[in-house]
Protein backbone atom coordinates (compact mmCIF):
# COMPACT_ATOMS: atom_id res chain seq x y z
CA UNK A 1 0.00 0.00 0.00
CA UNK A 2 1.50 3.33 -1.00
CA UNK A 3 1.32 6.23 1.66
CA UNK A 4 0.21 9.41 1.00
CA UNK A 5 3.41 11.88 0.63
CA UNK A 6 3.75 15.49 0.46
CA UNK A 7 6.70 17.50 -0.48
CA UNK A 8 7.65 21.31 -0.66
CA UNK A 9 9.32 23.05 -2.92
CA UNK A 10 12.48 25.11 -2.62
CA UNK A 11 14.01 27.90 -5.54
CA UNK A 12 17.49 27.40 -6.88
CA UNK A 13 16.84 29.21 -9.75
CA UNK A 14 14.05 30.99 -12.00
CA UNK A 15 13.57 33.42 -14.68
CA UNK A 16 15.51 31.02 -16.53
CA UNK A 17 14.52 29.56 -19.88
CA UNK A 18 12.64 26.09 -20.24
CA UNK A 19 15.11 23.58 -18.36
CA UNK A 20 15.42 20.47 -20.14
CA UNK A 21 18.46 18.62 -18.22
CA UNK A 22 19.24 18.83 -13.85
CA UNK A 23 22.52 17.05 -12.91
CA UNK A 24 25.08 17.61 -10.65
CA UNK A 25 29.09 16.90 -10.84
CA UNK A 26 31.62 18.22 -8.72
CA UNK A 27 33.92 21.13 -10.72
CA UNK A 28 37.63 20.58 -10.57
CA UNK A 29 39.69 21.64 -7.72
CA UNK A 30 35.97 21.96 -5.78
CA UNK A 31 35.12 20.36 -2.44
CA UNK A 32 31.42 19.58 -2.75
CA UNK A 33 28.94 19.26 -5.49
CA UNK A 34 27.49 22.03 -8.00
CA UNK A 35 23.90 21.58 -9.54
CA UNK A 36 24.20 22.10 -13.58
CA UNK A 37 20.79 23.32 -15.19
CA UNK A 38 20.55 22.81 -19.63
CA UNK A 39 17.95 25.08 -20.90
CA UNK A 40 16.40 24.23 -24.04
CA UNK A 41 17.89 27.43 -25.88
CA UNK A 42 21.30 26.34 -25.09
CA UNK A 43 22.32 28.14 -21.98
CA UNK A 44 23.86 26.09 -18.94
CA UNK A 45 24.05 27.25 -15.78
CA UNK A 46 26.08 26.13 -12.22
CA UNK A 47 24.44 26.48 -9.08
CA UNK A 48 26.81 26.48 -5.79
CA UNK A 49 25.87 27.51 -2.28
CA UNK A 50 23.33 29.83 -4.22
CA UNK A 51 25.97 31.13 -6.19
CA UNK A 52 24.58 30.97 -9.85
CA UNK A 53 26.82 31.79 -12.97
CA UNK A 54 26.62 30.77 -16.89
CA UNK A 55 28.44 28.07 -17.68
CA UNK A 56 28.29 28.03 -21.00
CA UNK A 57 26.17 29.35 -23.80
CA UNK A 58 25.65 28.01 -26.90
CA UNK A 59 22.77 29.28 -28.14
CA UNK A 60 23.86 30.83 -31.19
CA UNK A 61 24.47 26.99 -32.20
CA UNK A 62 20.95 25.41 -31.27
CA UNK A 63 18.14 25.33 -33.11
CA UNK A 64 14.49 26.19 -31.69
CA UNK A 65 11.51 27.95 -32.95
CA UNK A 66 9.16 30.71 -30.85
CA UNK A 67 6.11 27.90 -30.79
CA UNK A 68 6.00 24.57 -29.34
CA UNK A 69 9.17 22.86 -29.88
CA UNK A 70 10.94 19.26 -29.22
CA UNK A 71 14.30 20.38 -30.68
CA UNK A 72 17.12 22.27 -29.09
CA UNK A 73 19.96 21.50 -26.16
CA UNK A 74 18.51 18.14 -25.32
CA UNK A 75 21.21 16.16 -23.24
CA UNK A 76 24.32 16.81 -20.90
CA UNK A 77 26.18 14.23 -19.26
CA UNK A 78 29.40 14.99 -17.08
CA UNK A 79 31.98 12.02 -17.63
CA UNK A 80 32.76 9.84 -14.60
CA UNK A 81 35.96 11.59 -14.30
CA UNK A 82 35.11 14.92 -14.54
CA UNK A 83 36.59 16.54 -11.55
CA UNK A 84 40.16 15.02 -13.07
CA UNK A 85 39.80 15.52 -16.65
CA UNK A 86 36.99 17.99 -17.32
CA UNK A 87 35.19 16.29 -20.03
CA UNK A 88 31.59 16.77 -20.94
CA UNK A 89 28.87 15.56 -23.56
CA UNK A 90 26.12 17.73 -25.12
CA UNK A 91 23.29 16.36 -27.51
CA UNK A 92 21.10 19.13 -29.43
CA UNK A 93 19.75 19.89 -32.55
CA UNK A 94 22.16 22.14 -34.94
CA UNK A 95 20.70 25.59 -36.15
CA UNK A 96 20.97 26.23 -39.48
CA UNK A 97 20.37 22.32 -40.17
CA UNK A 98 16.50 22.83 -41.74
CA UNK A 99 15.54 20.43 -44.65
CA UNK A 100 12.41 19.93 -46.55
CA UNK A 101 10.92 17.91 -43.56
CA UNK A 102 9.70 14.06 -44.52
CA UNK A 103 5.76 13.25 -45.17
CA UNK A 104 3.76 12.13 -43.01
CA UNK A 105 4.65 14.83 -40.33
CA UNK A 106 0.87 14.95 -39.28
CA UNK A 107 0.25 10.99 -39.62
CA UNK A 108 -2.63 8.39 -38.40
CA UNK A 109 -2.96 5.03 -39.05
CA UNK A 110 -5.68 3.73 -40.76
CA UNK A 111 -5.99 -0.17 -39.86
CA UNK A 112 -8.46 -0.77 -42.84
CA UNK A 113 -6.21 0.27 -45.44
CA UNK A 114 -2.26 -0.58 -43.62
CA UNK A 115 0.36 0.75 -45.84
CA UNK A 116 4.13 0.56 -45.27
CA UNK A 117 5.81 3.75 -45.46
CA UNK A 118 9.02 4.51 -46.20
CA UNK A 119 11.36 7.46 -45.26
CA UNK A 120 12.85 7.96 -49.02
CA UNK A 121 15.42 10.88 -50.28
CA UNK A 122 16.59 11.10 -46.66
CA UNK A 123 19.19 13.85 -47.89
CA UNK A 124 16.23 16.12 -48.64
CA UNK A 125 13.13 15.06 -46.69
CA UNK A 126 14.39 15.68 -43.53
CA UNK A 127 13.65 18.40 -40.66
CA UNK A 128 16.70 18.97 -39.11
CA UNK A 129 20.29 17.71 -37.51
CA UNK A 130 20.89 16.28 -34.08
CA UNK A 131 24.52 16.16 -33.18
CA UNK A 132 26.17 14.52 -29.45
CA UNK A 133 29.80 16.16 -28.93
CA UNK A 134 32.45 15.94 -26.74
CA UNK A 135 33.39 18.74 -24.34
CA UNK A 136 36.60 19.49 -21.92
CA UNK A 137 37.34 22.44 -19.81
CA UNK A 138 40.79 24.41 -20.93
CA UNK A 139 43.35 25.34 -18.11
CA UNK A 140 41.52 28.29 -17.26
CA UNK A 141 38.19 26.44 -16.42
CA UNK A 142 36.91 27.49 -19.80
CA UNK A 143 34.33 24.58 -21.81
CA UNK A 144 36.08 24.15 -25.12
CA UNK A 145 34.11 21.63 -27.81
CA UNK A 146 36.78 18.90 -28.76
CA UNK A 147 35.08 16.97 -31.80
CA UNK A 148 31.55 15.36 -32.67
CA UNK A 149 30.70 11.62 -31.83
CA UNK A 150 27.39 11.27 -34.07
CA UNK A 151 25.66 13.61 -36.44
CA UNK A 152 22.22 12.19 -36.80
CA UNK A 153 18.94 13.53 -39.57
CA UNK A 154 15.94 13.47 -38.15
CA UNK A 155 12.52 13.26 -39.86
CA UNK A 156 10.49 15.36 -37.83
CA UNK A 157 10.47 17.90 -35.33
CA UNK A 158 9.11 15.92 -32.17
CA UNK A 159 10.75 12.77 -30.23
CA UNK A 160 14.37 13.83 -30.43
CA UNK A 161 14.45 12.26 -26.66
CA UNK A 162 15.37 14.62 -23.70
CA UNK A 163 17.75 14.33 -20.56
CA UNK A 164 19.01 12.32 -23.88
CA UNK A 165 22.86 11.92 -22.51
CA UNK A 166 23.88 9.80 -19.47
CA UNK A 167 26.85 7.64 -18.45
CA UNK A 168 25.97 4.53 -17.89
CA UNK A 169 26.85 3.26 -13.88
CA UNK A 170 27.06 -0.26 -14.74
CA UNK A 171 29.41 -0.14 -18.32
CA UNK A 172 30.75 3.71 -17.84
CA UNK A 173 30.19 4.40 -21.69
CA UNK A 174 27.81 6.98 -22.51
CA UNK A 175 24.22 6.47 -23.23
CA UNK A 176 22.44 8.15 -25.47
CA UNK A 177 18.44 7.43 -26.26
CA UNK A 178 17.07 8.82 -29.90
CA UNK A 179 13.69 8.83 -29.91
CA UNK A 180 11.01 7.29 -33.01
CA UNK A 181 12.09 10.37 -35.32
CA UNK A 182 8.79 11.89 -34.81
CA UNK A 183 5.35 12.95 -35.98
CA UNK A 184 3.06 10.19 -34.65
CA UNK A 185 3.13 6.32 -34.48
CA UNK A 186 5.92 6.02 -35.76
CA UNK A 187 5.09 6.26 -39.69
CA UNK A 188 8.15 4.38 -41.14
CA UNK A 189 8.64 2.05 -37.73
CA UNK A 190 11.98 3.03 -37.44
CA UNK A 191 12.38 1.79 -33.52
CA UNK A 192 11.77 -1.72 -34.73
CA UNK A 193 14.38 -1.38 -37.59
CA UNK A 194 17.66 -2.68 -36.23
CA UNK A 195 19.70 -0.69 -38.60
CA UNK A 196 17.77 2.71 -37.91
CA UNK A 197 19.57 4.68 -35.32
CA UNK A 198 16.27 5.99 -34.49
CA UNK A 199 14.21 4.46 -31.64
CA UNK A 200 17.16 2.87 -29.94
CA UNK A 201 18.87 2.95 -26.39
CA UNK A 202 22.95 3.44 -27.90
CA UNK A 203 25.83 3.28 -25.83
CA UNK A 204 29.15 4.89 -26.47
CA UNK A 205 32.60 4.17 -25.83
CA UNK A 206 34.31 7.58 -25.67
CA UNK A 207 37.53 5.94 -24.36
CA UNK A 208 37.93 4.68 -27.96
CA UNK A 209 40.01 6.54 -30.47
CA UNK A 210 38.06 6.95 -33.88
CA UNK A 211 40.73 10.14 -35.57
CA UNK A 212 37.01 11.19 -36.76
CA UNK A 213 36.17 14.48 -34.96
CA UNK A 214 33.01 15.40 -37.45
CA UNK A 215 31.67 12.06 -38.17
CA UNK A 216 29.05 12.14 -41.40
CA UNK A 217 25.18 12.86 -40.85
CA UNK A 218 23.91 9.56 -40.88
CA UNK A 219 20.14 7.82 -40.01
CA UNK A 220 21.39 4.61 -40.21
CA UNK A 221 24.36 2.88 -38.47
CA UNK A 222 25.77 1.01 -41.52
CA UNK A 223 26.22 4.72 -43.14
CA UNK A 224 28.81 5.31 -40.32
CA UNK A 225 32.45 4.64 -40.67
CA UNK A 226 33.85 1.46 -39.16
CA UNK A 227 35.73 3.28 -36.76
CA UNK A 228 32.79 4.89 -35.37
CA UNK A 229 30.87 1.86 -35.39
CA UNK A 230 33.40 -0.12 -33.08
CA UNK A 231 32.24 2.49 -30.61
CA UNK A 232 28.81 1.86 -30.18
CA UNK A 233 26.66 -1.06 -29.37
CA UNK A 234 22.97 -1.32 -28.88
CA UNK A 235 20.85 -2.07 -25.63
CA UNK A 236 17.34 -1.99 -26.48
CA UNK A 237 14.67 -0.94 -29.32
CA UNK A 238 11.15 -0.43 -29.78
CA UNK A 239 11.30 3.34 -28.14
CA UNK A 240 8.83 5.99 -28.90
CA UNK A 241 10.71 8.90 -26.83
CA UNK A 242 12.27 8.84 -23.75
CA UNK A 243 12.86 11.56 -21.26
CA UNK A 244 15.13 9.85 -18.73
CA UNK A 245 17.08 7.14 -17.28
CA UNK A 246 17.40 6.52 -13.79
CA UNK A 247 19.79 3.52 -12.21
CA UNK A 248 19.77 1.31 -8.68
CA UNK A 249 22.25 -1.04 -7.84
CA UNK A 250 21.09 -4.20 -7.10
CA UNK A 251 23.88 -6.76 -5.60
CA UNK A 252 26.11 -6.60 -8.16
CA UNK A 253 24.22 -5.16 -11.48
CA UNK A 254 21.84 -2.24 -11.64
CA UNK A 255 18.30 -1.73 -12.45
CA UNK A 256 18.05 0.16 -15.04
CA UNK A 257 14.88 3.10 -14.89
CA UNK A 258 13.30 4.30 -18.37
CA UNK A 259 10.46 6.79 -18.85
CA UNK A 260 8.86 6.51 -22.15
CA UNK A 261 6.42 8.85 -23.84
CA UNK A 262 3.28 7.52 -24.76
CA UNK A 263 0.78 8.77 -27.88
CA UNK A 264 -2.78 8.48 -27.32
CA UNK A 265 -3.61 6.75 -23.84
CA UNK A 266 -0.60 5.92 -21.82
CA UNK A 267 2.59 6.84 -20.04
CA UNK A 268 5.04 4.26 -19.45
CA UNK A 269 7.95 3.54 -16.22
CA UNK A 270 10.69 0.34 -17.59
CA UNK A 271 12.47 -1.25 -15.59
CA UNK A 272 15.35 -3.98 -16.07
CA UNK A 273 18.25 -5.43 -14.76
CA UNK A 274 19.66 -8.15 -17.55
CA UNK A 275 20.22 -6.54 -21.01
CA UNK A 276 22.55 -7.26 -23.38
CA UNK A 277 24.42 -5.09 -25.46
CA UNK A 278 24.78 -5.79 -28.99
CA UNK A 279 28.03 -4.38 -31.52
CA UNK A 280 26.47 -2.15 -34.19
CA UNK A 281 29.67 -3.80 -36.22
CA UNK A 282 27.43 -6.95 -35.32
CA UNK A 283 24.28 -5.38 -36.44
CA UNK A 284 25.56 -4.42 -39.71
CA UNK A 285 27.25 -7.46 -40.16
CA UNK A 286 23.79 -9.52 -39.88
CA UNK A 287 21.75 -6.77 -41.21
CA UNK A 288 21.19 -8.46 -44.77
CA UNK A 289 21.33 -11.84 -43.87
CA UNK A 290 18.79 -12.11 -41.12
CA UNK A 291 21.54 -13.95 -38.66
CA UNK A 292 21.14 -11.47 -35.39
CA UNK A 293 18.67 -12.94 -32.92
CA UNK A 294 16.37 -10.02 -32.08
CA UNK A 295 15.70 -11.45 -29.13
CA UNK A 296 18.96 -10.17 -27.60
CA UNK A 297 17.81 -7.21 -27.78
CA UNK A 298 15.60 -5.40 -24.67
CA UNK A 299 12.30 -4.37 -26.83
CA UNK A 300 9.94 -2.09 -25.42
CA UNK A 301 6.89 -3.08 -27.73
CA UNK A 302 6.54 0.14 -30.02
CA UNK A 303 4.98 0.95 -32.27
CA UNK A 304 2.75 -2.21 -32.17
CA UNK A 305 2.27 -1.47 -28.19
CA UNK A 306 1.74 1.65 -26.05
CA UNK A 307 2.91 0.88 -22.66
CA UNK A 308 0.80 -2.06 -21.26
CA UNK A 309 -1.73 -2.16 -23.90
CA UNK A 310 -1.78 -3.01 -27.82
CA UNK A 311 -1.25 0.86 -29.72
CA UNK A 312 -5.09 2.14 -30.60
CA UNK A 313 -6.65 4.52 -32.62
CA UNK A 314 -10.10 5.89 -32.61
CA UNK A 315 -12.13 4.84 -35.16
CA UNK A 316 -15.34 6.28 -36.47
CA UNK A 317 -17.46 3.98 -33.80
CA UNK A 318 -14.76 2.71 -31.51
CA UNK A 319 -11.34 2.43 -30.70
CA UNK A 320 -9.39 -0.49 -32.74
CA UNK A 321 -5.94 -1.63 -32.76
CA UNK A 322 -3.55 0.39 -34.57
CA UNK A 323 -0.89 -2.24 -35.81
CA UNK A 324 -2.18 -5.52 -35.35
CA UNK A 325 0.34 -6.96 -36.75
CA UNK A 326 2.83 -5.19 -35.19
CA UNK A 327 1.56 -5.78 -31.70
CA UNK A 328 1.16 -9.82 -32.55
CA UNK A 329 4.68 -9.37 -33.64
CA UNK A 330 5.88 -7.71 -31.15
CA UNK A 331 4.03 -9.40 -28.22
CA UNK A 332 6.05 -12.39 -26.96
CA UNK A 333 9.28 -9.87 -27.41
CA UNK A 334 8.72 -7.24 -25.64
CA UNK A 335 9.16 -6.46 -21.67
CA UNK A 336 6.09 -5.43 -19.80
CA UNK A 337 6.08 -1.82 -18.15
CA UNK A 338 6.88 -1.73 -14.31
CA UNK A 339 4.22 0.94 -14.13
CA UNK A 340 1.33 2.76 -16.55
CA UNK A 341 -0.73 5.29 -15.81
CA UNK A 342 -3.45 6.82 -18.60
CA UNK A 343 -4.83 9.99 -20.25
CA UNK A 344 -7.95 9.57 -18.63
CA UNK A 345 -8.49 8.32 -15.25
CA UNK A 346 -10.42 9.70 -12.27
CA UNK A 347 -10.10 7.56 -9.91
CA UNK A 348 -9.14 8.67 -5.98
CA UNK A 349 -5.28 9.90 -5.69
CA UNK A 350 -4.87 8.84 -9.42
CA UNK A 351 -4.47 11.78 -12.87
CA UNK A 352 -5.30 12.21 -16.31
CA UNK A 353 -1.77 12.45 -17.65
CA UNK A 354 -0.29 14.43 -20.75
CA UNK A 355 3.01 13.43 -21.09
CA UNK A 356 5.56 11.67 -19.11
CA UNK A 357 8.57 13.94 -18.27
CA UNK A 358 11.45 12.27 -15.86
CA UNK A 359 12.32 9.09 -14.20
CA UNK A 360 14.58 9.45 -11.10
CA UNK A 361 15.67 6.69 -8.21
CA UNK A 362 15.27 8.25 -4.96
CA UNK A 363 17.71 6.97 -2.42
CA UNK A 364 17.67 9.65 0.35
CA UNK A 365 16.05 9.81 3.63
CA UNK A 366 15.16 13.65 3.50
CA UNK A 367 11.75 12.36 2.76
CA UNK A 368 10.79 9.05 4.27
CA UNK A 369 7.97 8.25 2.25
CA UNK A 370 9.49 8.30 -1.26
CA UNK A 371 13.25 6.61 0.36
CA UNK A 372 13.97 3.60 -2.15
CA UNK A 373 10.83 4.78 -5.00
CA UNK A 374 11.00 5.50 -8.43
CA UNK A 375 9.68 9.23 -8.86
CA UNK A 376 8.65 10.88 -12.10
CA UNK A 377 6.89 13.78 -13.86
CA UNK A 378 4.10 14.49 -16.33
CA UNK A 379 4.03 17.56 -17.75
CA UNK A 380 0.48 18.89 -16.62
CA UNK A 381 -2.88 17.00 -15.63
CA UNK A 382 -5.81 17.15 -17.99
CA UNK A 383 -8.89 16.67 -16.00
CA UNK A 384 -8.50 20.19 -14.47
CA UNK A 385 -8.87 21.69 -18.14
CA UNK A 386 -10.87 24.71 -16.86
CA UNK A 387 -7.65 25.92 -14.93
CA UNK A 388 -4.38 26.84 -15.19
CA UNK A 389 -2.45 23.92 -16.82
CA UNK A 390 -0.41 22.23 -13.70
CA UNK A 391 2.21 19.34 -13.74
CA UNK A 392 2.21 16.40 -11.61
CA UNK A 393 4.80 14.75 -9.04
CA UNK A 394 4.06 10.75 -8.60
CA UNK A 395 5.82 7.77 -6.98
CA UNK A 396 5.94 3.77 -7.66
CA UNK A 397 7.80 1.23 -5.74
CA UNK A 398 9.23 -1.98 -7.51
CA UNK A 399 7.50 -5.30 -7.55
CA UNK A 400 9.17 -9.08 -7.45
CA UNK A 401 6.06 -10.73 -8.88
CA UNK A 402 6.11 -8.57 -12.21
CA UNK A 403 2.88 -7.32 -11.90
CA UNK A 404 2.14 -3.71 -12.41
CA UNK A 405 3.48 -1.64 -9.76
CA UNK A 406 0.73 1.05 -8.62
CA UNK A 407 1.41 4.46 -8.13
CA UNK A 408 0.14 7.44 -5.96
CA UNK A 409 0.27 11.10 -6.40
CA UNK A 410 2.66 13.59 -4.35
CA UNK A 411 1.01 16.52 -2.40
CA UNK A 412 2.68 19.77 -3.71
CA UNK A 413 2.82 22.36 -1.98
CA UNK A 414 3.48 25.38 -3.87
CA UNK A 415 3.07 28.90 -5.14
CA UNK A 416 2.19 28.84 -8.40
CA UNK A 417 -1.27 30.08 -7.82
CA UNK A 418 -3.22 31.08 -10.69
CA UNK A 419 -0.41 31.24 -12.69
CA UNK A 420 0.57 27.47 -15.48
CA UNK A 421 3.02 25.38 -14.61
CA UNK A 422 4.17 22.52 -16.82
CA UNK A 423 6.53 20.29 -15.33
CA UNK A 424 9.67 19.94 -18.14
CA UNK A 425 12.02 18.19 -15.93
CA UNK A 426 13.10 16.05 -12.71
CA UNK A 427 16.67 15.62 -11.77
CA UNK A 428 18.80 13.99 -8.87
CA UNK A 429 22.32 14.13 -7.54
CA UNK A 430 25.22 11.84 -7.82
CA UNK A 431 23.85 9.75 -5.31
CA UNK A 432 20.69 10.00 -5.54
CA UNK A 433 19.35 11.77 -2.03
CA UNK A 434 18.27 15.03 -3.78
CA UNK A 435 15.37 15.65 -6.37
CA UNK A 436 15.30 18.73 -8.31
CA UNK A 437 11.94 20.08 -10.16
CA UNK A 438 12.14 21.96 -13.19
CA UNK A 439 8.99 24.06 -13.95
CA UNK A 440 8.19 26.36 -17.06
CA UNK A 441 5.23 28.79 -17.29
CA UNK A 442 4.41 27.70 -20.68
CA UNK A 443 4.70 25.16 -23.56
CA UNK A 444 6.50 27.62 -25.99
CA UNK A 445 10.04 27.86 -26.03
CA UNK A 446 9.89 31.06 -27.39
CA UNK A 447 8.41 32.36 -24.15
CA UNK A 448 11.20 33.31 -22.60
CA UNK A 449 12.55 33.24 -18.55
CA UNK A 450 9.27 31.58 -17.86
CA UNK A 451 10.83 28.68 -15.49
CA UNK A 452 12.76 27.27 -12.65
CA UNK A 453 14.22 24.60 -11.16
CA UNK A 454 13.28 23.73 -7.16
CA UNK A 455 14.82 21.58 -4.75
CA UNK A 456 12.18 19.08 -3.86
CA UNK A 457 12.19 18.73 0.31
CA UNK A 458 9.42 17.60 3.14
């Protein structure tokens, strides 16, 4: 039985723009930790002691409309040994990247008349660039960008992923999660494609020389040299978007935490300990002759499943299944969530969700109630559509009989008043005894110094 919890919320920082990433490293030659905050336009800042200063600013270099946007600075990850060696990793989409933007950018299925689309003239009918690079700091503390790992076209503007970059606590390579590529259900299935870089969980061994410090824009993995192809390997597929990664050590592996966006009627927690990781060199190896067992793979079920439940569509009397044969495919493959919750539900201490925005593992005992839970976001509750749009704060605990893990609501106490606010963003610390909120006071990038980021306390 979950208890009832309620929080407070402390400022660290507002009149900042929309905060897409909340980490914390400890700066070189520092004593304690300092709290980094990515905004969406490309600013980072450092938070210390309530010191606040830009860290860096790349805005000029990230691209991001005025309206309702999924591109822009959409990962940081501080390496392992960043108080020693200073090296950072930034994933965002490149300004000045625009293409012609593939079809099917507003798409539904139509189960009565299935079709199977294909993303053709990729060098054209694309909307824009993603790129992950590799940062240091110079001698005088300075960030400096050393080279590019990937260059990746996307199709669309949505499901780029977000809190995109994080170093992996079991393997120490850097993992990076893509997203479907966009629009909606996933037109060309790209996340079930093993040779699309699109939909996939991708790890990255930045320990490993390539000589490439501009790799080529790719989609696919088999258009990437060798030498950056011995870097990466695979972990899972069948992703629509995900907006974080959480891990708990368990004996001697770690659970590994995934919040994935749903499209129509559900929001989806993953959890898993055994994975395996697959060579792309493998991959592309196999890729024509059929010889990689898929299985190996961890699968999350899209686009033939949403979450818990087959992927539907609304039909003209009643809702139907959207892939059948995608979900019958995909159904003996794929792992089940830990935890669901849906766009409509009114029952007691339960929400009508919008859009799942961070996973974290809390492991302090600030707050008793939530020590040893999984926490996460959604970024405002629909039943309440008569007032101001307002985010949610919710709990689950883990399960041994792989059932689905309930969940219950967190009390927030706030200030917002009358005034929106969406929640973008949920962070942690290194180990995992803080929880940081970030807020934004509307769903357009282009409004500007709308948000915040709070310390989350009893």
């Amino acid at each position: 039985m979950l208890q009832n919890v309620a929080v407070n919320l402390q400022t660290l920082i507002s009149e900042i723009n929309l905060p897409t990433v909340i980490k914390t490293t400890t700066f070189p030659g520092a004593a304690n930790e300092s709290i980094f905050i990515a905004t969406q336009p490309g600013e980072i800042f450092q938070v210390n002691n309530g010191y606040i200063e830009k860290f860096l600013d790349i805005s000029s270099e990230v691209l991001t409309n005025n309206g309702y946007d999924e591109r822009g600075l959409l990962g940081l990850a501080f390496h392992p040994g960043f108080p020693y060696n200073g090296l950072f990793y930034l994933h965002y989409s490149v300004a000045g990247t625009e293409g012609a933007g593939a079809p099917y950018s507003s798409f539904t299925p139509n189960p009565c008349n299935m079709v199977n689309l294909t993303w053709d003239n990729r060098e054209i009918y694309y909307n824009h660039i993603d790129t992950v690079e590799e940062w240091g700091l110079q001698a005088n503390g300075e960030p400096i960008k050393r080279r590019k790992l990937l260059n990746i076209r996307r199709p669309f503007l949505n499901h780029n992923g977000v809190n995109s970059l994080n170093f992996s606590k079991e393997t120490g390579r850097l993992v990076l999660t893509t997203g479907d590529g966009g629009s909606g259900y996933d037109p060309f299935n790209l996340s079930q494609n093993d040779l699309e870089i699109a939909g996939k969980i991708i790890e990255i061994d930045v320990g490993i020389p390539t000589g490439i410090t501009n790799p080529p824009v790719v989609t696919r993995f088999n258009e990437l040299p060798q030498l950056v192809q011995q870097t990466l390997t695979v972990t899972a597929k069948g992703i629509r978007n995900i907006t974080g990664i959480a891990y708990q050590k368990l004996n001697n592996k770690y659970l590994k935490v995934i919040a994935n966006v749903g499209q129509d009627l559900v929001e989806s927690i993953f959890a898993y300990v055994y994975d395996k990781h697959v060579p792309v060199t493998e991959i592309v190896q196999n890729a024509d002759i059929s010889l990689l067992n898929q299985e190996e793979f961890i699968n999350f079920g899209w686009r033939g499943w949403e979450g818990n439940i087959p992927t539907a569509i609304i039909g003209e009397c009643a809702p139907t299944i959207a892939y059948y044969y995608d979900a019958i495919n995909t159904s003996l493959k794929r792992i089940n969530p830990l935890t669901c919750y849906y766009h409509y539900d009114l029952r007691p201490n339960k929400f009508s969700g919008n859009a799942l925005t961070g996973v974290q593992v809390y492991l302090g005992n600030k707050i008793p109630g939530l020590t040893g839970s999984v926490v996460f976001t959604d970024l405002f509750r629909t039943e309440n559509s008569e007032k101001p749009k307002k985010g949610v704060l919710a709990y689950t605990r883990l399960r041994t009989d792989c059932k689905l893990s309930d969940y219950s609501v967190i009390n927030v106490n706030d200030n917002f008043g009358n005034n929106p606010a969406f929640y973008v963003s949920l962070g942690t610390n290194l180990n995992q005894t803080r929880l940081f909120l970030g807020v934004y006071g509307s769903m357009n990038v282009g409004d500007r110094n709308l948000g915040a980021v709070y310390e989350i306390n009893p």
